[in-house]
N, C-alpha and C. Protein backbone atom coordinates (compact mmCIF):
# COMPACT_ATOMS: atom_id res chain seq x y z
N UNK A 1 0.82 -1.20 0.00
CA UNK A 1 0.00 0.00 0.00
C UNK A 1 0.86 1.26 0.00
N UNK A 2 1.51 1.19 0.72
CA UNK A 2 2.88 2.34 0.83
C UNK A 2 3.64 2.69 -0.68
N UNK A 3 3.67 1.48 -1.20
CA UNK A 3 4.57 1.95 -2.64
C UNK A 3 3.61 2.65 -3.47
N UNK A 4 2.03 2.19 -3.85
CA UNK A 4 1.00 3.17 -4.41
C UNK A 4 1.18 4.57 -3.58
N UNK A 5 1.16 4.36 -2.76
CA UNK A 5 1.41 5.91 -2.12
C UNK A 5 2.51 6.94 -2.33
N UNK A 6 3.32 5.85 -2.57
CA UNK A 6 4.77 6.93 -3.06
C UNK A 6 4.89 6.70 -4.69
N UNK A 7 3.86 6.13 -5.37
CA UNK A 7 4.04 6.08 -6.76
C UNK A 7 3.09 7.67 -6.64
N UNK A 8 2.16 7.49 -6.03
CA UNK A 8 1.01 8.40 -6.39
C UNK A 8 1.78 10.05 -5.78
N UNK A 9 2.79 9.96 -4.91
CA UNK A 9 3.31 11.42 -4.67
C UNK A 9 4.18 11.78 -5.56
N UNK A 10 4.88 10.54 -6.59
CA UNK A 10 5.41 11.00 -7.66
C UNK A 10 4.54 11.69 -9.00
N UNK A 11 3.87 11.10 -8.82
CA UNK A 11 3.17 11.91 -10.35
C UNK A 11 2.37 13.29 -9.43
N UNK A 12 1.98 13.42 -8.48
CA UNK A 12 1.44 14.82 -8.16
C UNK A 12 3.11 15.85 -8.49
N UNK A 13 4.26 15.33 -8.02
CA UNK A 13 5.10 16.51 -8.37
C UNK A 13 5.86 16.18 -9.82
N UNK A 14 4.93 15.47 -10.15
CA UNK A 14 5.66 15.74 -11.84
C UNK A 14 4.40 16.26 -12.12
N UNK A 15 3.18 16.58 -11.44
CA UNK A 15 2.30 17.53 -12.28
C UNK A 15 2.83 18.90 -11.80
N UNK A 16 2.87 19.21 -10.07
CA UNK A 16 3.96 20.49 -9.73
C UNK A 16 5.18 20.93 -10.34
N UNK A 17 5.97 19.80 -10.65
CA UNK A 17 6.76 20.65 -11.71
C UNK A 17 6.54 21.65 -12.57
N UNK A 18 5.49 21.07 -13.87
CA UNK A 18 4.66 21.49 -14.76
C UNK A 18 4.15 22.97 -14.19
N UNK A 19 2.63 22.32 -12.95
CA UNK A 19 1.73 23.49 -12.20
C UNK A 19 1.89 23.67 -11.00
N UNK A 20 3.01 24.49 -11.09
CA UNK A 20 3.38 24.42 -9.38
C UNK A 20 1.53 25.01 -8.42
N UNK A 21 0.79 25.79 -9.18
CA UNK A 21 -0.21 26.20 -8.42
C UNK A 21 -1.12 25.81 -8.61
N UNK A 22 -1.28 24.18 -8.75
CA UNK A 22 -2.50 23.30 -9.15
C UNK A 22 -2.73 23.03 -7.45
N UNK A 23 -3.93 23.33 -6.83
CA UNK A 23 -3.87 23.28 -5.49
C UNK A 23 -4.38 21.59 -5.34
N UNK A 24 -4.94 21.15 -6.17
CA UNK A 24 -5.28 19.29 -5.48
C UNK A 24 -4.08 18.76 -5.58
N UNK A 25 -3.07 19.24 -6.13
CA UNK A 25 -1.91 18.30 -6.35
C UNK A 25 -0.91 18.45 -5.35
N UNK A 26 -0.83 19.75 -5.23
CA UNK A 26 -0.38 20.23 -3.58
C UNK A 26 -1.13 19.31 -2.38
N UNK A 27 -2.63 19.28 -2.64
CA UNK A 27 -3.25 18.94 -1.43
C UNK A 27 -2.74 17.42 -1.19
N UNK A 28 -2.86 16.63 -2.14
CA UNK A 28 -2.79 15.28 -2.29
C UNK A 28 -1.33 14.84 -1.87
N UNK A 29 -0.73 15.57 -2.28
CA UNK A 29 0.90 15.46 -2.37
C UNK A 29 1.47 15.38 -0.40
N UNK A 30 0.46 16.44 -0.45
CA UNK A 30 0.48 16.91 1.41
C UNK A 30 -0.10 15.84 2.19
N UNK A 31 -1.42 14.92 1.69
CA UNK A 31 -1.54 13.81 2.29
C UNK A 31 -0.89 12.71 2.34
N UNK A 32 -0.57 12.41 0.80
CA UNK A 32 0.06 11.30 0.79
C UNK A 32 1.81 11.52 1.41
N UNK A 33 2.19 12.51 1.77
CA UNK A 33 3.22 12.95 2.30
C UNK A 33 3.23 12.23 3.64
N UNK A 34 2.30 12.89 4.49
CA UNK A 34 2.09 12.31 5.72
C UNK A 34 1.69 11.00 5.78
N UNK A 35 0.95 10.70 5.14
CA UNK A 35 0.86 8.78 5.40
C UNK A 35 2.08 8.01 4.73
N UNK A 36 2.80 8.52 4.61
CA UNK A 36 4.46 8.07 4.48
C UNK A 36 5.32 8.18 5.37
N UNK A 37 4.60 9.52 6.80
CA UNK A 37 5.79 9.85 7.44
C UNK A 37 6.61 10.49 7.08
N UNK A 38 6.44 11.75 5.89
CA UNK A 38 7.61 12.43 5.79
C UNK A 38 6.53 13.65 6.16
N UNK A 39 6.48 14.16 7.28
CA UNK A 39 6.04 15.18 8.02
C UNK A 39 6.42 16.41 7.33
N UNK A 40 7.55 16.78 7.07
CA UNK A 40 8.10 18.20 6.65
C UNK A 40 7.45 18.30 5.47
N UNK A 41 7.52 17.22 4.74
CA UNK A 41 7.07 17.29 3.42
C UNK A 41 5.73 17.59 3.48
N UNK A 42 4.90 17.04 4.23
CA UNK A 42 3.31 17.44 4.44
C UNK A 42 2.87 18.85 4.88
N UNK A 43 4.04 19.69 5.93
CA UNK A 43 3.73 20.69 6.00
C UNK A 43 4.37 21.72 4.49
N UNK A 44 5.10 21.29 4.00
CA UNK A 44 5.55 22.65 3.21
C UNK A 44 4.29 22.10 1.84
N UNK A 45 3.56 21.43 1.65
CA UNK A 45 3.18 20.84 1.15
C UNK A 45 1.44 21.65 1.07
N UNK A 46 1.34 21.65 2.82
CA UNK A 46 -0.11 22.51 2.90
C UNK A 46 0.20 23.57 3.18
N UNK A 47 1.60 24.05 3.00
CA UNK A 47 2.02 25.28 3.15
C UNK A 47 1.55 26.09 1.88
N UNK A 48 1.73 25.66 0.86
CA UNK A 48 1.41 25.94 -0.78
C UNK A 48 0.20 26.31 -0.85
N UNK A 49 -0.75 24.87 -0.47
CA UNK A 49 -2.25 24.92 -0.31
C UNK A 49 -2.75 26.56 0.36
N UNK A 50 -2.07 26.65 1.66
CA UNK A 50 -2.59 27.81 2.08
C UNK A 50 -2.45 29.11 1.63
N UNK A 51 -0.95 29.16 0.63
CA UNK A 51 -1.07 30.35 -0.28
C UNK A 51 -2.09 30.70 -1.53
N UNK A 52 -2.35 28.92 -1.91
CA UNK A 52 -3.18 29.41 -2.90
C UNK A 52 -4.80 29.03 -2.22
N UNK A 53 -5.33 28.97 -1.62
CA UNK A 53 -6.02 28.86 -0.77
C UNK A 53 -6.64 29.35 0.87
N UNK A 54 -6.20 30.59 1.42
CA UNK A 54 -6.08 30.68 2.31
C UNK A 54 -7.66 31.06 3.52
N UNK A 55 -8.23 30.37 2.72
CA UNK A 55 -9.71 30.10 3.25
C UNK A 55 -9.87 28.53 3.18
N UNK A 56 -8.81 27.89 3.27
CA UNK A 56 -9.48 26.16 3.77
C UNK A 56 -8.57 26.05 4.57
N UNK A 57 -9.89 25.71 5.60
CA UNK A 57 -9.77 25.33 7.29
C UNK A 57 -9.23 24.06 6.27
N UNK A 58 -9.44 22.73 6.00
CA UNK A 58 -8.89 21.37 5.77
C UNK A 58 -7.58 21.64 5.67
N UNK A 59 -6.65 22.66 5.10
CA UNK A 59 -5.56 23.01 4.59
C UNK A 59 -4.71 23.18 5.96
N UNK A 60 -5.00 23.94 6.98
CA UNK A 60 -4.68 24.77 8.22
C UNK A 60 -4.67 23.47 9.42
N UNK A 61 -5.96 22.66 9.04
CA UNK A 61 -6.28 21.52 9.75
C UNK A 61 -5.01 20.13 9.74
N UNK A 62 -4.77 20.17 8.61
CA UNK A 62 -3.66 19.17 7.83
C UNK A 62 -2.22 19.65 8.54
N UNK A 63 -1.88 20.48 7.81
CA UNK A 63 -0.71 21.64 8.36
C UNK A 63 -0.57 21.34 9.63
N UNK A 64 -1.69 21.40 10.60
CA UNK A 64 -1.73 21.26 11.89
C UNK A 64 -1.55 19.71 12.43
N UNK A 65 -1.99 18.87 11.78
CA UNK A 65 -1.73 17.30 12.63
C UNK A 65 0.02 17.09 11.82
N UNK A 66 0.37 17.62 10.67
CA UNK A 66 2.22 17.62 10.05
C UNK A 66 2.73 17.98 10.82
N UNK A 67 2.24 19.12 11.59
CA UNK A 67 3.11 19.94 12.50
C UNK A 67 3.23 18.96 13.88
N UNK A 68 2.22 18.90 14.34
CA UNK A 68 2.12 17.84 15.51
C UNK A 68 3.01 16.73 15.49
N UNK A 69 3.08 16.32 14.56
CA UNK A 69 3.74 14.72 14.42
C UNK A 69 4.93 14.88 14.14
N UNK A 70 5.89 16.04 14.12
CA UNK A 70 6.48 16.84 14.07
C UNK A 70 7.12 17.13 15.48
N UNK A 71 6.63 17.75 16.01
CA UNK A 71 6.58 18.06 17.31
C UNK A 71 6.63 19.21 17.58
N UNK A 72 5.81 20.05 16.64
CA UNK A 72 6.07 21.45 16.84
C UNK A 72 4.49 21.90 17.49
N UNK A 73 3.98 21.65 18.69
CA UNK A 73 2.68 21.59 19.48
C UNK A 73 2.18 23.42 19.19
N UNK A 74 3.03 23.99 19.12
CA UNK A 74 2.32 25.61 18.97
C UNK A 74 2.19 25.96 17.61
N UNK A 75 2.94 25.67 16.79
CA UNK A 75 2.63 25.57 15.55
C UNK A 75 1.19 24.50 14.85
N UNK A 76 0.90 23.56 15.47
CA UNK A 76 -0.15 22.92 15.64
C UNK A 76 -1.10 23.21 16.26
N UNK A 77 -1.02 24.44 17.13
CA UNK A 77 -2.31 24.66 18.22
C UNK A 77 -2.70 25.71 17.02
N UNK A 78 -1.81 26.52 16.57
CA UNK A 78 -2.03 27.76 15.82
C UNK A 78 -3.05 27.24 14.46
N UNK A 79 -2.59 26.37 13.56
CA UNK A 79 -3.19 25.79 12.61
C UNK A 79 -4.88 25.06 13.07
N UNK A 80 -4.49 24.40 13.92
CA UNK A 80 -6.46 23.87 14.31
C UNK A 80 -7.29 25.05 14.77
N UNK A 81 -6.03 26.19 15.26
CA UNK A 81 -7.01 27.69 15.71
C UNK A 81 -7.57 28.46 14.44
N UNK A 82 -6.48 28.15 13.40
CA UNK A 82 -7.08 28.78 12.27
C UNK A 82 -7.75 28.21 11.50
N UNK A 83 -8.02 27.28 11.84
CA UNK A 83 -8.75 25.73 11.10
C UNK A 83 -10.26 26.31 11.31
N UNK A 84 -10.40 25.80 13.06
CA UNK A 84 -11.62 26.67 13.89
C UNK A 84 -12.28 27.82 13.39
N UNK A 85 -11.40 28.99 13.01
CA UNK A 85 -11.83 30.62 12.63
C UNK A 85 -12.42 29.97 11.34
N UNK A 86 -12.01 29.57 10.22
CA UNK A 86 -12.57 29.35 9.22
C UNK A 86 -14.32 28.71 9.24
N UNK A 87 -13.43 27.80 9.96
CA UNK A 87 -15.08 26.64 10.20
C UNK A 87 -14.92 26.02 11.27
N UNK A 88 -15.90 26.35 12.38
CA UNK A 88 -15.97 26.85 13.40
C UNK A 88 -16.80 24.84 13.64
N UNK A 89 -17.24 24.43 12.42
CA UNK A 89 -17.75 22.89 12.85
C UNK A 89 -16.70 22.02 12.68
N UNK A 90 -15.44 22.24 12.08
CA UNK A 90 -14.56 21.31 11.80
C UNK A 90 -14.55 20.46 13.10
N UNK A 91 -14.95 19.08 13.24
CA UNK A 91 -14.87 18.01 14.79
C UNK A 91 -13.52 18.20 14.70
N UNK A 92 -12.37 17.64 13.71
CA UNK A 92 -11.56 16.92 13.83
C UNK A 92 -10.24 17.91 14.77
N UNK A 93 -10.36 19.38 14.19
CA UNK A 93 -9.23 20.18 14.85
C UNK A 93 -9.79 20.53 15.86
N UNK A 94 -11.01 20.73 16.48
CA UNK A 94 -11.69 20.66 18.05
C UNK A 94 -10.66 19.42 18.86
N UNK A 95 -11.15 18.65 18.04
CA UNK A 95 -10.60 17.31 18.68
C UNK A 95 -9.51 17.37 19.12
N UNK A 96 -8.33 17.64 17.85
CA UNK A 96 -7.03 17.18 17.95
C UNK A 96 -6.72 18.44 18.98
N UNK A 97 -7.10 19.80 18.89
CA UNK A 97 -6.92 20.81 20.01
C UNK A 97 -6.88 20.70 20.95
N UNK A 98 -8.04 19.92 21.14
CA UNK A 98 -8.56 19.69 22.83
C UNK A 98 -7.15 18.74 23.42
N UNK A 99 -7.25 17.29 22.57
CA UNK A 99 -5.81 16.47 23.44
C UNK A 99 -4.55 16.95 23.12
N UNK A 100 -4.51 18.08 22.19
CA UNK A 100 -2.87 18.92 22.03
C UNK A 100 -3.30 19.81 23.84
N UNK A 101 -3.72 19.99 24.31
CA UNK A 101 -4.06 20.94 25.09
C UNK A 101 -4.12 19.82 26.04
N UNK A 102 -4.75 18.85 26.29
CA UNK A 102 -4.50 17.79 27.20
C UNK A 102 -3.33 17.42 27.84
N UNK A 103 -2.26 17.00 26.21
CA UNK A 103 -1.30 16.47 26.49
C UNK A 103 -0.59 17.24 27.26
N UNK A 104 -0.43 18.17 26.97
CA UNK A 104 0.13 19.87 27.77
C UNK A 104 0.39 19.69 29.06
N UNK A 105 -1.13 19.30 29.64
CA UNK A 105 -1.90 19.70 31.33
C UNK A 105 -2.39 20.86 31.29
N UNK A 106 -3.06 21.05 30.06
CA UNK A 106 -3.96 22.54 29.81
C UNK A 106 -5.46 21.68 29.88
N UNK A 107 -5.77 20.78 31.39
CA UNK A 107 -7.46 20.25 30.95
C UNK A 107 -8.34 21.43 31.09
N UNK A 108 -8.50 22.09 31.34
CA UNK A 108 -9.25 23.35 31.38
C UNK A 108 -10.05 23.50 30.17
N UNK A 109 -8.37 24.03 28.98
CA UNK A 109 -8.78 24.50 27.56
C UNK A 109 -9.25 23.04 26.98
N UNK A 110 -8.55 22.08 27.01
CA UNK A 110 -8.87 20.42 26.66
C UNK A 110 -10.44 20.72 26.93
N UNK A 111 -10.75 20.73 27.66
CA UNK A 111 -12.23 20.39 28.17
C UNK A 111 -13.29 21.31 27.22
N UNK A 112 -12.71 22.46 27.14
CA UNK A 112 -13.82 23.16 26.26
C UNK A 112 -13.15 22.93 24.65
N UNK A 113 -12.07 22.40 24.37
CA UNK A 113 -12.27 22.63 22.87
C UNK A 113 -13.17 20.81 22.47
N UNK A 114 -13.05 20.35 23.84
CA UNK A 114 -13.60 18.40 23.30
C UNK A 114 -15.22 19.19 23.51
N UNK A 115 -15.63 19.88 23.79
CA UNK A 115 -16.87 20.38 24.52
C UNK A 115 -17.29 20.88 22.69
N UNK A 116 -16.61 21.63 22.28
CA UNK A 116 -17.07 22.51 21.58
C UNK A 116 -16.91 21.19 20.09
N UNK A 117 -16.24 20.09 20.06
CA UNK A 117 -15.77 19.21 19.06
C UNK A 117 -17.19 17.89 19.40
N UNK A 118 -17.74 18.10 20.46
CA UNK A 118 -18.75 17.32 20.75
C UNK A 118 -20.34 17.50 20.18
N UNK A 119 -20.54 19.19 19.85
CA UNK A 119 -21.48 19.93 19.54
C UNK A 119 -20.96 20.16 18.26
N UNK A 120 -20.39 19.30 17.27
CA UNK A 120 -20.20 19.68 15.87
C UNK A 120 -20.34 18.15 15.13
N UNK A 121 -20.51 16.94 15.56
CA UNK A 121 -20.59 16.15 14.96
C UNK A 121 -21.74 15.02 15.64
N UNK A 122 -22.54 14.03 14.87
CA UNK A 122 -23.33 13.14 15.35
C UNK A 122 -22.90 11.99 14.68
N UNK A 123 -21.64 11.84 14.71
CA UNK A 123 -20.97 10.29 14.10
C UNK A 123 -20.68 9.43 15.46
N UNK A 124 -21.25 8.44 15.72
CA UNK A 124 -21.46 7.94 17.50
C UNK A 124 -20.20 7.48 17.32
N UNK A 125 -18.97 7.06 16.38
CA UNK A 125 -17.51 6.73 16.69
C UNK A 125 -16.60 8.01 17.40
N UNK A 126 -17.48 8.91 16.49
CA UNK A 126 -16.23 10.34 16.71
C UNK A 126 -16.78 10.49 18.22
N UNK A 127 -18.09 10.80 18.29
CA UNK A 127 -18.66 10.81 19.87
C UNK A 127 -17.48 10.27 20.87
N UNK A 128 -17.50 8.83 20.43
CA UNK A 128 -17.30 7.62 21.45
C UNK A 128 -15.74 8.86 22.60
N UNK A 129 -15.11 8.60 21.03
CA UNK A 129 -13.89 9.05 21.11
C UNK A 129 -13.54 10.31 22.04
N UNK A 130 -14.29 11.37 21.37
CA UNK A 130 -14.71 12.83 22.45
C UNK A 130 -14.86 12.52 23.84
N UNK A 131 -15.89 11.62 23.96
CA UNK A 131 -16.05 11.58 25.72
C UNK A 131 -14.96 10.75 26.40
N UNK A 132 -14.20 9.99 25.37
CA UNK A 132 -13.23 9.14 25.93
C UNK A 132 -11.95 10.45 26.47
N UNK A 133 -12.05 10.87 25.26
CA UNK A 133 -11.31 12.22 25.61
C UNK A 133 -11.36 13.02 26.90
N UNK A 134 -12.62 13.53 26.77
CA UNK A 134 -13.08 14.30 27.95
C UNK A 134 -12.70 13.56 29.49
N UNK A 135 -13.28 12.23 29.38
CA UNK A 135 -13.07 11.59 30.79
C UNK A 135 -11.66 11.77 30.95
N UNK A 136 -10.86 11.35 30.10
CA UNK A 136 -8.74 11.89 30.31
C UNK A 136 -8.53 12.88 30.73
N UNK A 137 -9.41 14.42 30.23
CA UNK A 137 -9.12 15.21 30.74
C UNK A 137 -9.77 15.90 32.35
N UNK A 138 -11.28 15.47 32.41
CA UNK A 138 -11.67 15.67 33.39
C UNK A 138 -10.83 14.82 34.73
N UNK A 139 -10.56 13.30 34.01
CA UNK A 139 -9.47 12.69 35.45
C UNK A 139 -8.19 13.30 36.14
N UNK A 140 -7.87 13.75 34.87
CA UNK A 140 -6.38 14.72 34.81
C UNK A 140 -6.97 16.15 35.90
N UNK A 141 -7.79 16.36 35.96
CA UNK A 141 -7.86 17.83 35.96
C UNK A 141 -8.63 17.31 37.63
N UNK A 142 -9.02 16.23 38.23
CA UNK A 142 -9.30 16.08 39.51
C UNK A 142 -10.78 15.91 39.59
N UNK A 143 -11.53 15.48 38.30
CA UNK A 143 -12.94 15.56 38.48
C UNK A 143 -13.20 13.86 38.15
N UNK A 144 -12.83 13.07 39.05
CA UNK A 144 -13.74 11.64 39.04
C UNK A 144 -14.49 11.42 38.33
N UNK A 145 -15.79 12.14 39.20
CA UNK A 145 -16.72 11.76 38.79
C UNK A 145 -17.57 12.65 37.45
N UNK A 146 -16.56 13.39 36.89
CA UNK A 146 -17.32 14.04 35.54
C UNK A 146 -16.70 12.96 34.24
N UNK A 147 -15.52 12.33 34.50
CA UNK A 147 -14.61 10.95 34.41
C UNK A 147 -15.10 9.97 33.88
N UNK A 148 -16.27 9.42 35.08
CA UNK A 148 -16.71 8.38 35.01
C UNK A 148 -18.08 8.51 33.69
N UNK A 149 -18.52 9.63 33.99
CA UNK A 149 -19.71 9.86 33.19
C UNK A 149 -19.33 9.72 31.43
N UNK A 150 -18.70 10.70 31.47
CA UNK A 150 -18.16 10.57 30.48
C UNK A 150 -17.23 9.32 29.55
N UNK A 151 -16.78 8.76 30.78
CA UNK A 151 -16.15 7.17 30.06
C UNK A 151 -17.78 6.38 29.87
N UNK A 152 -18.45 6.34 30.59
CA UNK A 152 -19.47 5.46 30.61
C UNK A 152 -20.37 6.07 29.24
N UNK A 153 -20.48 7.05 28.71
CA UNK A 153 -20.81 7.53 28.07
C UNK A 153 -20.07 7.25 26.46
N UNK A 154 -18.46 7.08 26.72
CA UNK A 154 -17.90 6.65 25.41
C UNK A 154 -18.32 5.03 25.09
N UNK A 155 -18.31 4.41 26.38
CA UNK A 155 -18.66 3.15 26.41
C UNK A 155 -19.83 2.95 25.75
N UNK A 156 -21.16 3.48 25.64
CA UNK A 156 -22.28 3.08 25.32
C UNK A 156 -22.16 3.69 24.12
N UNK A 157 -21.27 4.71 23.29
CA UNK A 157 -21.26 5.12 21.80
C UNK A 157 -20.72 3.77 21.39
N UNK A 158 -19.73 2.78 21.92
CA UNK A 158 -18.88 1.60 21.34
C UNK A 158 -17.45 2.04 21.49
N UNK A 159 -17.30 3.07 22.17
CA UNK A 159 -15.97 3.06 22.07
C UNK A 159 -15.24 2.12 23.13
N UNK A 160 -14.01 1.24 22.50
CA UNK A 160 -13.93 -0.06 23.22
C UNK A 160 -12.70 0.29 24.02
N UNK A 161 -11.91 1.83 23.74
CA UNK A 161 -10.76 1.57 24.15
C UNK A 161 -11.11 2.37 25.45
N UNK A 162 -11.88 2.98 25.78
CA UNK A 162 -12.67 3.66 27.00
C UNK A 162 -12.38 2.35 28.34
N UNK A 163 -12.66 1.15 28.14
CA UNK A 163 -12.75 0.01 28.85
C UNK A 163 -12.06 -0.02 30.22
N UNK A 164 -10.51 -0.33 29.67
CA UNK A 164 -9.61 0.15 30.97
C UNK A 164 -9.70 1.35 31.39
N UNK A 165 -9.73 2.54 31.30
CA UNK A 165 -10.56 3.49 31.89
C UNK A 165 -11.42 3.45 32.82
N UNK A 166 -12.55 2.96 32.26
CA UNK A 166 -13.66 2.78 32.94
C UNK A 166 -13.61 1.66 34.65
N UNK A 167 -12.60 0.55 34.03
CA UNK A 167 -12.27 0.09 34.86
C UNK A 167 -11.34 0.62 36.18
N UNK A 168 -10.46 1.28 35.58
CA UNK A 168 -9.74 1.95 36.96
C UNK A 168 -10.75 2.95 37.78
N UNK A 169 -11.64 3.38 36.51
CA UNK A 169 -11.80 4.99 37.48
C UNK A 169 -13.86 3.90 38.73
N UNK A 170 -14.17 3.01 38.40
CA UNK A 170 -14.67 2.22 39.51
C UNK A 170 -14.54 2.17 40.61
């Protein structure tokens, strides 16, 4: 699967050669970048996107999980913030915000961006996931029992990895 993937990032930059400002080829180039693991390449990649584009949240959103995996966490908070301003329903940079902000020991902000990533989608996986979230951060942050609710709550969307969780916090 990996070699289609790096066949397929070759012909997007033999079309960039050609159009350097063909923005799907940028975009594509920027995904299939990252599901290779070449991170840098994914950000300079939606870096393009955002020049010729600088109204897609997906672009800012992308940029932002390259950057992350990366390890550049403020450069990633900045991108899902501008992700957010654009389109204010995007789940996924709520999401990834909230546990960039988790991972931190920022449960506070964690709590309201999984809050605000909870009130943008009705996919009961992404749900599951959110409250699994939330309970991490509410445990982190000294609230048990907002914890428990919330794990018990990912539990009944199906989320399975909630489990041990659920079990300690008993």
């Amino acid at each position: 699967r990996s070699d289609q993937v790096a066949r397929a990032v070759e012909e997007f930059r033999r079309t960039l050669e050609l159009r350097p400002e063909d923005f799907w080829s940028n975009f594509y180039e920027g995904l299939c970048a990252y599901r290779l693991g070449h991170f840098a390449e994914a950000v300079a990649a939606f870096r393009a996107c955002i020049a010729l584009r600088p109204d897609s949240a997906e672009c800012y959103f992308n940029r932002g999980l390259a950057a992350e995996a990366l390890r550049r966490p403020e450069q990633a908070r900045r991108d899902y913030s501008r992700a957010l301003e654009i389109d204010p329903h995007l789940t996924a940079a709520a999401l990834n915000r909230g546990i960039l902000a988790y991972n931190e020991g920022r449960h506070a902000e964690a709590i309201a961006d999984l809050f605000h990533a909870l009130h943008t989608t009705s996919d009961p996986e992404t749900i599951g996931r959110i409250h699994y979230s939330l309970a991490m951060a509410y445990k982190a942050g000294g609230d048990p029992a907002s914890a428990r609710r919330s794990v018990e709550e990912a539990l009944r969307r199906g989320y399975r990895d909630a489990r041990a969780l659920a079990d300690h916090l008993r």
